[in-house]
Every structure is written in C-alpha cells, then in structure tokens.
N, C-alpha and C. Protein backbone atom coordinates (compact mmCIF):
# COMPACT_ATOMS: atom_id res chain seq x y z
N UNK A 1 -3.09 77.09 -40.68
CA UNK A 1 -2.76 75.87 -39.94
C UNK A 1 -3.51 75.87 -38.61
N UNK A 2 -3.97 74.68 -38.26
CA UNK A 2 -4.82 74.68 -37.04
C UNK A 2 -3.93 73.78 -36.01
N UNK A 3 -3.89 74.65 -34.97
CA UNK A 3 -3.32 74.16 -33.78
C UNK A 3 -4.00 73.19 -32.70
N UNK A 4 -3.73 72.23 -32.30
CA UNK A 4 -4.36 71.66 -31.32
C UNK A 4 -4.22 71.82 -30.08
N UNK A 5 -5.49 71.65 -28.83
CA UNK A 5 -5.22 72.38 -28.06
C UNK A 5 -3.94 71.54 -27.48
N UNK A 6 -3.90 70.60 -27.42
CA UNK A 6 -2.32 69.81 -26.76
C UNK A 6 -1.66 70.45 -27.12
N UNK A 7 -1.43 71.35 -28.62
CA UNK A 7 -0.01 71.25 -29.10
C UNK A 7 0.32 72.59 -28.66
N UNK A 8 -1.08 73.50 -28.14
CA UNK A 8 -0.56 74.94 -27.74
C UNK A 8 -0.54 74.67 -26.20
N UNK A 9 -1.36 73.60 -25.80
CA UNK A 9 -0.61 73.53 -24.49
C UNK A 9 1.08 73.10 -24.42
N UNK A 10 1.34 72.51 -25.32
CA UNK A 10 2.85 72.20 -25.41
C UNK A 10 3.97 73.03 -25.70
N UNK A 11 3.47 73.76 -26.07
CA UNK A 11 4.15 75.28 -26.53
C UNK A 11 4.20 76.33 -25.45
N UNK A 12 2.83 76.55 -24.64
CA UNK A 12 2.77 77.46 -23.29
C UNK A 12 3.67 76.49 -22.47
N UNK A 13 3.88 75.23 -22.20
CA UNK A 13 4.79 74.64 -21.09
C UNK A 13 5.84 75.10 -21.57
N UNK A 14 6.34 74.42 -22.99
CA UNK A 14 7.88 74.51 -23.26
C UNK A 14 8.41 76.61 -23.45
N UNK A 15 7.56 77.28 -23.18
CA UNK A 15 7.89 78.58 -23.01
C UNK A 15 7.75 79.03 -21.62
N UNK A 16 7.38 78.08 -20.88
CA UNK A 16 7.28 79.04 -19.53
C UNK A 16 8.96 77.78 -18.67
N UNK A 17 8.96 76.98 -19.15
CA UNK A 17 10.02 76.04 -19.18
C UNK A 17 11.27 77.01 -19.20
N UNK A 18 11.36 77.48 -20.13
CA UNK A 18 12.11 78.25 -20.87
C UNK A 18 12.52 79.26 -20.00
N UNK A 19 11.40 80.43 -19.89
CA UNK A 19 11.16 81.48 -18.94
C UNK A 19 12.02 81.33 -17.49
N UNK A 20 11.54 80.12 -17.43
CA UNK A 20 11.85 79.45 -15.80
C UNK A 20 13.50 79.66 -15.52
N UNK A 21 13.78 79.07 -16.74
CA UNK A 21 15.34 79.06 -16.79
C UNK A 21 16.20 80.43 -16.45
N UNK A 22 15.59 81.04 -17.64
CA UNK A 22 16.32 82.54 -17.74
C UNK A 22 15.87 83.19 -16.04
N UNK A 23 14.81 83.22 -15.38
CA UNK A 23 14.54 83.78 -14.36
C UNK A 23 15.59 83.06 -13.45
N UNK A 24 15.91 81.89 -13.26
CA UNK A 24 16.87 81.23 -12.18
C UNK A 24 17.89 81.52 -12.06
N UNK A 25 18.55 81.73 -13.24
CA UNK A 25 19.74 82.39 -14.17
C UNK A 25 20.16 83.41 -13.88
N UNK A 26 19.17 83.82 -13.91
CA UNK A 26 19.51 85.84 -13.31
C UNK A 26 19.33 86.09 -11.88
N UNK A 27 18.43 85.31 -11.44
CA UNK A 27 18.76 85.68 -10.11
C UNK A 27 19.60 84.82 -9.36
N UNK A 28 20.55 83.70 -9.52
CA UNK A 28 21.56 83.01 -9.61
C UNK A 28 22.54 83.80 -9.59
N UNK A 29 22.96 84.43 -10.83
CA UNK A 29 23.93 85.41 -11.01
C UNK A 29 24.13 86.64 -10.25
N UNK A 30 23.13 87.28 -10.37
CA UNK A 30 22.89 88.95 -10.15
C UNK A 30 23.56 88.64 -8.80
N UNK A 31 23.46 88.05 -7.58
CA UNK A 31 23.77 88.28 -6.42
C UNK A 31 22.89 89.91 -5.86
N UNK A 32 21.93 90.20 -5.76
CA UNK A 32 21.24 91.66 -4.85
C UNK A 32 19.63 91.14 -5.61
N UNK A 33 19.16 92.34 -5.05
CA UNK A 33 18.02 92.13 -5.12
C UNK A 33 17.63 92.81 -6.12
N UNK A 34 16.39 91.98 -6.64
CA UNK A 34 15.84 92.79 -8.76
C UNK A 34 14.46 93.30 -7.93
N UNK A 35 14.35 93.88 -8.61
CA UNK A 35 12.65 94.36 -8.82
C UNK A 35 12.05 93.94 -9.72
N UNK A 36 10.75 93.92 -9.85
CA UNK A 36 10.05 93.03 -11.25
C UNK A 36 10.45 93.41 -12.37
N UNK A 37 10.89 95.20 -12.24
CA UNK A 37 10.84 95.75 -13.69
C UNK A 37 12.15 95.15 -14.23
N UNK A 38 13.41 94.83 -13.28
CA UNK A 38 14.57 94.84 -13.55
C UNK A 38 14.60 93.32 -14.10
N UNK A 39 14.03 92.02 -13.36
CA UNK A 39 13.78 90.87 -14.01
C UNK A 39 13.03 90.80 -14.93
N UNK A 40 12.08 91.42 -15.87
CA UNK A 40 11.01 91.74 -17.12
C UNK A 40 12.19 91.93 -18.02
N UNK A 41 13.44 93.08 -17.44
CA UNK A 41 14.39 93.62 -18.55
C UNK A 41 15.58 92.99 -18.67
N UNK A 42 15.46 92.12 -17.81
CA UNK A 42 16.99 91.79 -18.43
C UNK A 42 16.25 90.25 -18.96
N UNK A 43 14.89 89.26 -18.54
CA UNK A 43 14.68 88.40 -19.20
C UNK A 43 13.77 88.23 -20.18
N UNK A 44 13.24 89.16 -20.45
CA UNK A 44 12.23 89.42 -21.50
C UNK A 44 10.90 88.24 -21.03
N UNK A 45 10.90 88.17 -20.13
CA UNK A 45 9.40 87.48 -19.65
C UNK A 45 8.27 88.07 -19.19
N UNK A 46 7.27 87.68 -19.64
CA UNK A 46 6.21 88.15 -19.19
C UNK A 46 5.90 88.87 -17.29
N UNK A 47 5.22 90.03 -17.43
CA UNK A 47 5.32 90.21 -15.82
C UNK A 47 4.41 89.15 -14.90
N UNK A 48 3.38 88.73 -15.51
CA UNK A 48 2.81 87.95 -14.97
C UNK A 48 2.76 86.64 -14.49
N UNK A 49 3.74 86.17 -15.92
CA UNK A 49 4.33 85.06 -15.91
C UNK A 49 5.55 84.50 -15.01
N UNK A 50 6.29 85.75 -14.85
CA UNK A 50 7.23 86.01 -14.13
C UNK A 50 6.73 85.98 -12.37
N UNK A 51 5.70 86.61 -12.57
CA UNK A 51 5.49 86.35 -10.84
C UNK A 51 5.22 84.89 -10.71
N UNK A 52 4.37 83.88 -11.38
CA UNK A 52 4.05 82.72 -11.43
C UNK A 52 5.58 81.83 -11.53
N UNK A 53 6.56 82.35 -11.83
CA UNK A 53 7.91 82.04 -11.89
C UNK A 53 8.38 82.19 -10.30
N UNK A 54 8.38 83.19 -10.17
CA UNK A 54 8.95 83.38 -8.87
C UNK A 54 7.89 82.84 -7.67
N UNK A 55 7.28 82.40 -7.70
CA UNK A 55 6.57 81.89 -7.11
C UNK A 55 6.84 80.27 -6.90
N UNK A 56 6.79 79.90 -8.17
CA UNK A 56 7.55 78.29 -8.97
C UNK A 56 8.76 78.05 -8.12
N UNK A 57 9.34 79.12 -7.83
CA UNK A 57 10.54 79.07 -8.04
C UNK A 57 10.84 78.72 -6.40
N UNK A 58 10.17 79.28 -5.81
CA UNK A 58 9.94 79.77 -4.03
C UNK A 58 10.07 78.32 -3.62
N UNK A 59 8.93 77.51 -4.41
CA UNK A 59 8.28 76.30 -3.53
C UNK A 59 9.41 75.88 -4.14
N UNK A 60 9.59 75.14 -5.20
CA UNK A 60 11.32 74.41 -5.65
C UNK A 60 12.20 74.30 -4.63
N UNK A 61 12.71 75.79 -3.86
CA UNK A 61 13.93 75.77 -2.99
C UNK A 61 13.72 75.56 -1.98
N UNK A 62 12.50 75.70 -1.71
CA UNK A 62 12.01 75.37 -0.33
C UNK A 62 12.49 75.01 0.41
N UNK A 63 13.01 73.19 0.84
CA UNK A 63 13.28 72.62 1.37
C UNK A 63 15.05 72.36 1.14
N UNK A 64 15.55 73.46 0.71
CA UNK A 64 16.88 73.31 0.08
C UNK A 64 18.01 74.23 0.90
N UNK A 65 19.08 74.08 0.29
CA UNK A 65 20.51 75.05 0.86
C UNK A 65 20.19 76.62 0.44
N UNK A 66 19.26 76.65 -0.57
CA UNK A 66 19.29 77.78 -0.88
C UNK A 66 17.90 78.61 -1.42
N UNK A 67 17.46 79.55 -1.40
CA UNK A 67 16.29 80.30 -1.17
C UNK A 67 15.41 81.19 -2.19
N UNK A 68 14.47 81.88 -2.41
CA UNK A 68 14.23 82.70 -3.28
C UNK A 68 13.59 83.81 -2.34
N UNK A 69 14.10 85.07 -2.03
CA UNK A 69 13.59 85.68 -1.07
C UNK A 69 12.99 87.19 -1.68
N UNK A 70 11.79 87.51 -0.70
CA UNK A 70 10.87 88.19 -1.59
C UNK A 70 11.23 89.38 -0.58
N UNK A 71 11.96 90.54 -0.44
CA UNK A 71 11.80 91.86 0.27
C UNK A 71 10.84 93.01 -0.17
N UNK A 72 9.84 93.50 0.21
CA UNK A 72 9.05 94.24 -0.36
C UNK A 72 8.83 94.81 -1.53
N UNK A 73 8.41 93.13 -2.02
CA UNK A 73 8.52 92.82 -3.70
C UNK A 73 10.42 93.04 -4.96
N UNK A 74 11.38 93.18 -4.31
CA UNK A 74 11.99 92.62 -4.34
C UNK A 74 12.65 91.25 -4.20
N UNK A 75 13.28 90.88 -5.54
CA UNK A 75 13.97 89.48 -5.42
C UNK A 75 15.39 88.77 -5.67
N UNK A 76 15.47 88.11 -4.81
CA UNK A 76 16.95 87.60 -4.53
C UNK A 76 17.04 86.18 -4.83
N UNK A 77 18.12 85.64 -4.80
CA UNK A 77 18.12 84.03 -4.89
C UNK A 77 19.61 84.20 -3.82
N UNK A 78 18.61 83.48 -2.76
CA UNK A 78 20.48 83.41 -1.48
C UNK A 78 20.68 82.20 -0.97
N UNK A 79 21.40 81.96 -0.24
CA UNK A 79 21.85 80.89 0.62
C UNK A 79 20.95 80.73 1.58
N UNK A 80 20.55 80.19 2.61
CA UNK A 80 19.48 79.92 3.42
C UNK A 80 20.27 80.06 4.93
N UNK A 81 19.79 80.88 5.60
CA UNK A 81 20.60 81.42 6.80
C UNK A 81 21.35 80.36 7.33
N UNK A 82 20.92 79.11 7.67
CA UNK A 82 21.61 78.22 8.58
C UNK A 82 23.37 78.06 7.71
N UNK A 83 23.25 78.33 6.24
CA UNK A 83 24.25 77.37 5.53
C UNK A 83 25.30 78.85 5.59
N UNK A 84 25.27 80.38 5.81
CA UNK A 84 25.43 81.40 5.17
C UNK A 84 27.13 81.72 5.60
N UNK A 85 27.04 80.68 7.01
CA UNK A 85 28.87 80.41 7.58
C UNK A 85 29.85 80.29 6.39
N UNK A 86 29.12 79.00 5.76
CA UNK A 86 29.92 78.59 4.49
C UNK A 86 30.45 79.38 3.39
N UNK A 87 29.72 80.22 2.84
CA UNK A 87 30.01 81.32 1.70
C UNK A 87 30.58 82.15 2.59
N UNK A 88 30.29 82.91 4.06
CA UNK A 88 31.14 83.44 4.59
C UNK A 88 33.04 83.20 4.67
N UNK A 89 33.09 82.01 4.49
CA UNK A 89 34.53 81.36 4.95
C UNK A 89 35.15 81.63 3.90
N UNK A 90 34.44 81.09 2.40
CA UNK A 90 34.99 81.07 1.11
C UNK A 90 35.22 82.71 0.56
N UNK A 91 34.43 83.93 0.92
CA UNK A 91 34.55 85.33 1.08
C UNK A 91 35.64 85.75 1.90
N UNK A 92 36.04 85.51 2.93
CA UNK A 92 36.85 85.66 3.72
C UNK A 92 38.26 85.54 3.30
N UNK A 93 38.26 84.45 2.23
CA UNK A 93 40.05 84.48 2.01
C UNK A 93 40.25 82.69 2.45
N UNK A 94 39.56 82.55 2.56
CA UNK A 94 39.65 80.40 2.80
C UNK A 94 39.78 79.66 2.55
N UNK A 95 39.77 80.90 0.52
CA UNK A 95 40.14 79.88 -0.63
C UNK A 95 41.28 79.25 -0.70
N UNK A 96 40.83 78.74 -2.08
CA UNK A 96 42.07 77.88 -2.32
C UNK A 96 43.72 79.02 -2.43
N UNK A 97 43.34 79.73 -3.30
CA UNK A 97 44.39 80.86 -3.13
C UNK A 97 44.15 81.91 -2.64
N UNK A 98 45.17 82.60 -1.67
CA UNK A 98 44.88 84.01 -1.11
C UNK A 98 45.34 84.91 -2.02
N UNK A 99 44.66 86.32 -1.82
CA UNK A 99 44.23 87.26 -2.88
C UNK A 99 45.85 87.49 -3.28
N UNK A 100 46.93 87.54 -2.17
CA UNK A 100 48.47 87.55 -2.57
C UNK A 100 48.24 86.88 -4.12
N UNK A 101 48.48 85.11 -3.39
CA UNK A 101 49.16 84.47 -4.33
C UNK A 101 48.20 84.38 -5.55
N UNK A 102 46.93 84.52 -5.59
CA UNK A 102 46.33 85.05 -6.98
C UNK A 102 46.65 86.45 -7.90
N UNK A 103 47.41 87.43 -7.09
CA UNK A 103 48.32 88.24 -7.43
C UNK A 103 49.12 87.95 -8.59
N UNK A 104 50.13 86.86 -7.80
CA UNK A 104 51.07 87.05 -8.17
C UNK A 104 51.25 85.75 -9.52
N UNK A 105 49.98 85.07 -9.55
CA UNK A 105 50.01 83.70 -10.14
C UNK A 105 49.38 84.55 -12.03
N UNK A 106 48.53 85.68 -11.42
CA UNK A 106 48.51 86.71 -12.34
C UNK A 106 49.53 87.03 -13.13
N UNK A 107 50.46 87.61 -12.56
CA UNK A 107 51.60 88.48 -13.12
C UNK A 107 52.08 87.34 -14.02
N UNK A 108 52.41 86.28 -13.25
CA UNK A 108 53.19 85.29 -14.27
C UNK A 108 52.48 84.48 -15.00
N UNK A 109 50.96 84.40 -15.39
CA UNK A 109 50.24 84.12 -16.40
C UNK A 109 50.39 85.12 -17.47
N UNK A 110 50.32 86.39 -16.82
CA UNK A 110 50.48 87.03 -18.05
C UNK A 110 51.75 87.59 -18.70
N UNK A 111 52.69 87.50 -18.24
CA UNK A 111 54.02 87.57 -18.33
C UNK A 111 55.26 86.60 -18.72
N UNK A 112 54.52 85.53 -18.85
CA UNK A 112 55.24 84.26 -18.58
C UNK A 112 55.58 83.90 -20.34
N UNK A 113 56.89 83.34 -20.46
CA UNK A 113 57.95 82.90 -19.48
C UNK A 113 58.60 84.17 -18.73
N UNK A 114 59.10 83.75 -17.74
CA UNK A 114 59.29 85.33 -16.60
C UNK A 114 60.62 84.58 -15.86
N UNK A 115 61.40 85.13 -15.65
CA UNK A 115 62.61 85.22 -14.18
C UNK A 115 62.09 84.94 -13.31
N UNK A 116 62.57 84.25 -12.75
CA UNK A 116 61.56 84.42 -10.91
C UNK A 116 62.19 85.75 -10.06
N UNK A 117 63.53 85.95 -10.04
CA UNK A 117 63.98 87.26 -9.78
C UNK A 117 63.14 88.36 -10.08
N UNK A 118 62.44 88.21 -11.39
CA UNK A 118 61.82 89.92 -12.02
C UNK A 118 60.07 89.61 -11.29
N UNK A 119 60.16 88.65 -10.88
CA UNK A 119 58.40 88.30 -10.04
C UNK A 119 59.05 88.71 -9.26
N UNK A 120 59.63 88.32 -8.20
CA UNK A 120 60.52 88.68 -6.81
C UNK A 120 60.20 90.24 -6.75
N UNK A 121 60.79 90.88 -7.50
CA UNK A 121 60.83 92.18 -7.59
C UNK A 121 59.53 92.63 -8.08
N UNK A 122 58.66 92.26 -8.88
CA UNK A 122 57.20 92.91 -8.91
C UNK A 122 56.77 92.60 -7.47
N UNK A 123 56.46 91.51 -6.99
CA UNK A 123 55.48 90.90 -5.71
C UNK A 123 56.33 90.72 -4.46
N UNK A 124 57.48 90.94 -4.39
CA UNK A 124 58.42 91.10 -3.13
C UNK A 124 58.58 89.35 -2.43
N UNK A 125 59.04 89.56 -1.49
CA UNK A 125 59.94 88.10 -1.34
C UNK A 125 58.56 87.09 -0.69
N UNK A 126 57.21 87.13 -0.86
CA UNK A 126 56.71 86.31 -0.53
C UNK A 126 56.18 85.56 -1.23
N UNK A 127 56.65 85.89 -2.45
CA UNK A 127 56.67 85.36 -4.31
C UNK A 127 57.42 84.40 -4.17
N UNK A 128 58.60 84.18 -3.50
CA UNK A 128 59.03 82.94 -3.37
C UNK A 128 58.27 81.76 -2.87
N UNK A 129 57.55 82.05 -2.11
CA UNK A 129 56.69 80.96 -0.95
C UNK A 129 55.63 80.67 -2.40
N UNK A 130 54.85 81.74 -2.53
CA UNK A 130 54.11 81.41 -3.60
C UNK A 130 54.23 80.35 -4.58
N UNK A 131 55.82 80.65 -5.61
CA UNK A 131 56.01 80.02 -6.16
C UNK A 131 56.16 78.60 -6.30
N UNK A 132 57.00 78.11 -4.65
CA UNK A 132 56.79 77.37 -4.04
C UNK A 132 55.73 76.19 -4.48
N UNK A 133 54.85 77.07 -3.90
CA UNK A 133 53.22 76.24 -3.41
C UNK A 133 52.72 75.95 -5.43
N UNK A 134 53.14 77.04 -6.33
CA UNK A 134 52.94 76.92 -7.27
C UNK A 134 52.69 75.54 -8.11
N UNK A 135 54.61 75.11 -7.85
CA UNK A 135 54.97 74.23 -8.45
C UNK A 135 54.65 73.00 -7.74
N UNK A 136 54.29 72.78 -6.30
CA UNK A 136 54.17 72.05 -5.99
C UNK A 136 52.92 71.15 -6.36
N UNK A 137 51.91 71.87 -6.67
CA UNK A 137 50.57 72.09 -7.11
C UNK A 137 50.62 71.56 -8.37
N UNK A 138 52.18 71.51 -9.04
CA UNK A 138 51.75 71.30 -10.76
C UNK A 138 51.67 72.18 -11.71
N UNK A 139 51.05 73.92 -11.03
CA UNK A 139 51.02 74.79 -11.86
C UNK A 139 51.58 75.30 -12.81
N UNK A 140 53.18 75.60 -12.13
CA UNK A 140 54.12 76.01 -12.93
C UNK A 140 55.44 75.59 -12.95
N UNK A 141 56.16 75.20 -13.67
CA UNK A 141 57.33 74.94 -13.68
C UNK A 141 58.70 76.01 -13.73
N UNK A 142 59.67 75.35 -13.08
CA UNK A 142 60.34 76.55 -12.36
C UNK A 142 62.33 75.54 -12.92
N UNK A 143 62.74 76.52 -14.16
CA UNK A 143 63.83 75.62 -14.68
C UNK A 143 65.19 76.82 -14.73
N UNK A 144 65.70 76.02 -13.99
CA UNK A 144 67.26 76.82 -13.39
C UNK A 144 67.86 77.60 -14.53
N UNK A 145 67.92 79.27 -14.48
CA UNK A 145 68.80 79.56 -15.23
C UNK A 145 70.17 80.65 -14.73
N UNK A 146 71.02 79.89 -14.74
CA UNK A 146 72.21 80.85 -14.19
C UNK A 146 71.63 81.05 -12.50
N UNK A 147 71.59 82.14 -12.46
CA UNK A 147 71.16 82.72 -10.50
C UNK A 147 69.80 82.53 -10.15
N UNK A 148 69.06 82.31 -11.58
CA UNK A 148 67.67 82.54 -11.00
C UNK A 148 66.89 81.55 -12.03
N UNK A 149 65.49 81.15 -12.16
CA UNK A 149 64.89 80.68 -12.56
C UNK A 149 64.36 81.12 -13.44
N UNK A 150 63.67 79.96 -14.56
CA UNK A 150 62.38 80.48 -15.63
C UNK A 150 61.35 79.83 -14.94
N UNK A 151 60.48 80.52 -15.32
CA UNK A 151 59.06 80.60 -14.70
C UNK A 151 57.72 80.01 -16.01
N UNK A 152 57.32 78.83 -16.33
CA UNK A 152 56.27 79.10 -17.01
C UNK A 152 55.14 78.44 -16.58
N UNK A 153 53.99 78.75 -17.20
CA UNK A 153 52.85 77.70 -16.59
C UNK A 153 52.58 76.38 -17.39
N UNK A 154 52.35 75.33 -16.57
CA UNK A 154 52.05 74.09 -16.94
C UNK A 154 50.83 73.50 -17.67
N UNK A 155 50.59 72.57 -18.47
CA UNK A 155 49.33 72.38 -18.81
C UNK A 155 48.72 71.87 -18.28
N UNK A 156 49.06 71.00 -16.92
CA UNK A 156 47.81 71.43 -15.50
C UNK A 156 47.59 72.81 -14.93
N UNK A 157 47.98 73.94 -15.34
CA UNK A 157 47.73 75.27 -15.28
C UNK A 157 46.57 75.38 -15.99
N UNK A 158 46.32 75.35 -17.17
CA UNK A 158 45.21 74.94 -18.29
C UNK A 158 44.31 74.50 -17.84
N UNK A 159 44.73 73.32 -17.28
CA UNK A 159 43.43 72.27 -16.87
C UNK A 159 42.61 72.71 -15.81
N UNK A 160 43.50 73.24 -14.93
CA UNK A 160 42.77 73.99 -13.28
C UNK A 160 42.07 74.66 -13.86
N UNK A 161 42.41 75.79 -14.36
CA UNK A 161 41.67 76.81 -14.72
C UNK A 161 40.99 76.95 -15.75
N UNK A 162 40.66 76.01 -16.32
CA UNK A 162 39.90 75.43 -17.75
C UNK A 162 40.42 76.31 -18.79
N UNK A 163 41.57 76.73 -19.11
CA UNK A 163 41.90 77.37 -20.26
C UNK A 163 42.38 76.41 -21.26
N UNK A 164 42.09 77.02 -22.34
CA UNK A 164 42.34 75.99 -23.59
C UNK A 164 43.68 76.13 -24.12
N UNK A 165 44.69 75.21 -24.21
CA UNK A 165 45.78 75.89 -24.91
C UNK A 165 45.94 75.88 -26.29
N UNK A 166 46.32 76.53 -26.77
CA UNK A 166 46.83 77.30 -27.94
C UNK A 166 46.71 75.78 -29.34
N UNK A 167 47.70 74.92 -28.48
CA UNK A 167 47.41 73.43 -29.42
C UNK A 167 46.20 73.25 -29.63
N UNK A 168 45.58 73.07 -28.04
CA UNK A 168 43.79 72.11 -28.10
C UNK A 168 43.53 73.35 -29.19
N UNK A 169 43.35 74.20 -29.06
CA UNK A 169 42.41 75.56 -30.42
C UNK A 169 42.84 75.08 -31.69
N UNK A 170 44.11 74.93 -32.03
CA UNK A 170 44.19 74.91 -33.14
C UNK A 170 44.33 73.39 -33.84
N UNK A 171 44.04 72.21 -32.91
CA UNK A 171 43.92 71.17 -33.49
C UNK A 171 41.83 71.20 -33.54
N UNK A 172 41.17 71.79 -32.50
CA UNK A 172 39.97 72.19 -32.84
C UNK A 172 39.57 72.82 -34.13
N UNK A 173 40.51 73.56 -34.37
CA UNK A 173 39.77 74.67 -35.55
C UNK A 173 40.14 73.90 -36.80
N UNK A 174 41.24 73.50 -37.07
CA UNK A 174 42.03 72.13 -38.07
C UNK A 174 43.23 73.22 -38.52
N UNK A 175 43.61 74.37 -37.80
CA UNK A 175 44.73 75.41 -37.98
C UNK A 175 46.14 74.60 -37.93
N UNK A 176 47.11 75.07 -38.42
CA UNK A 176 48.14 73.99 -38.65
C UNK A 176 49.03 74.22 -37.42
C-alpha cells in the first residue's frame, strides 16, 4: 500500500497530537519535577519528540495562570508565581471541609447507617458541629432514634462527590 505524503503527514500530526496529550497529563498530575528519562517512561514518547513537546508546551502557557518550568533540564507544570497565594489557601485548610470534618464525614460513609452517639465517641464532641454542618449541606440525614440519632448519607452525598449509587449501577448494567 502506498502512502501519501499528506496522509503520513496526517499520521505524524495526529501522533504527536496524541504525544502532546499524554506529556500534559503527566506533568499535570505528577506535581515535582520529571527528568526526560522519567517523562520517555511513564509516556512512551519519543525523546526528541518529547523535547519538541515540552517546548510546544512552554509557548502554550505562556501567557497563562500556569507554567511549564524547565530546572536544569528538569520538568514541572506549576502555577505561575503571581497566582501561587491561591493554591496556597486551598493547601492550607480553606477548603471546603477541614481535615476534622473530612474525618469524620469518612467514618460515617463508611460505616453508615451509624448512631450519632457511636460517631460522638469515635470523633469526640466536635462531631456534633460537624454533623450539624453535614445535614445542613444536604449530605446526610440525621433521623431520631430513642436518645440518639441515625446517621445516613443522602443522595446529594452521591452527587457532591460523584459517587454512583448502587440503583444508578444497577439500572446501568440492566441488574435487577
């Protein structure tokens, strides 16, 4: 079969296209700095090609929030100093939940249905406040039993946290 040169030029774009991706990808993710050998191995791209990538890649962010930075041939993909406050704040604890109440929103995901008394007693009395903020949120529902409460999570619990429930799967799969 004879190739035309368009069609192998169409083939070298749509593979370095390609390339492009997986290189953004990884250094997107990785958070530290790769070395060439370490971006060659985890994307199976050419080394050469790969520098022509990272290079691609440099001018792209250029003018952007965020960077491709070259340390003595090491490479990173970061935030761009002026913006670096921001990811600082969200590191810090600024989130939406503090590391507590992601604690404790834990325990009763995975525990749940649960007492609120027997959370109380795993996470101590600031499980109450938590819970609180829980339900207020939608997360979880909180239904009187005797002295203390049941505890379960809501299917805006699901939705926040993009988990699929058990129904959506099995009306997906056609399971009865």
């Amino acid at each position: 079969m004879d190739i035309s040169k368009k069609s192998a030029d169409e083939i070298d774009e749509a593979i370095e296209e390609e390339s492009t991706k997986k290189v953004e990808a990884t250094l997107f993710v990785s958070g530290k700095f790769l070395t060439i050998q370490e971006l060659v191995a985890l994307t199976d791209v050419n080394p050469i090609l790969l520098k022509k990538i990272l290079g691609d890649l440099s001018e792209k962010y250029r003018n952007s929030g965020i960077e491709i930075v070259n340390q003595n041939n090491l490479w990173k993909m970061d935030v761009v100093q002026e913006y670096t406050w921001i990811v600082n704040r969200l590191a810090t604890g600024n989130a939406e939940f503090s590391k507590a109440e992601q604690e404790t929103l834990a325990i009763l995901a995975y525990k749940q249905p649960m007492k609120q008394s027997v959370l109380v007693k795993i996470r101590g009395n600031k499980a109450y406040e938590h819970i609180l903020k829980f339900v207020e949120m939608g997360l979880v529902n909180k239904k009187r039993i005797g002295h203390t409460a049941e505890l379960t999570l809501t299917e805006e619990f699901h939705e926040y946290f993009h988990f699929n429930t058990l129904e959506s799967n099995k009306s997906e799969t056609g399971a009865p």
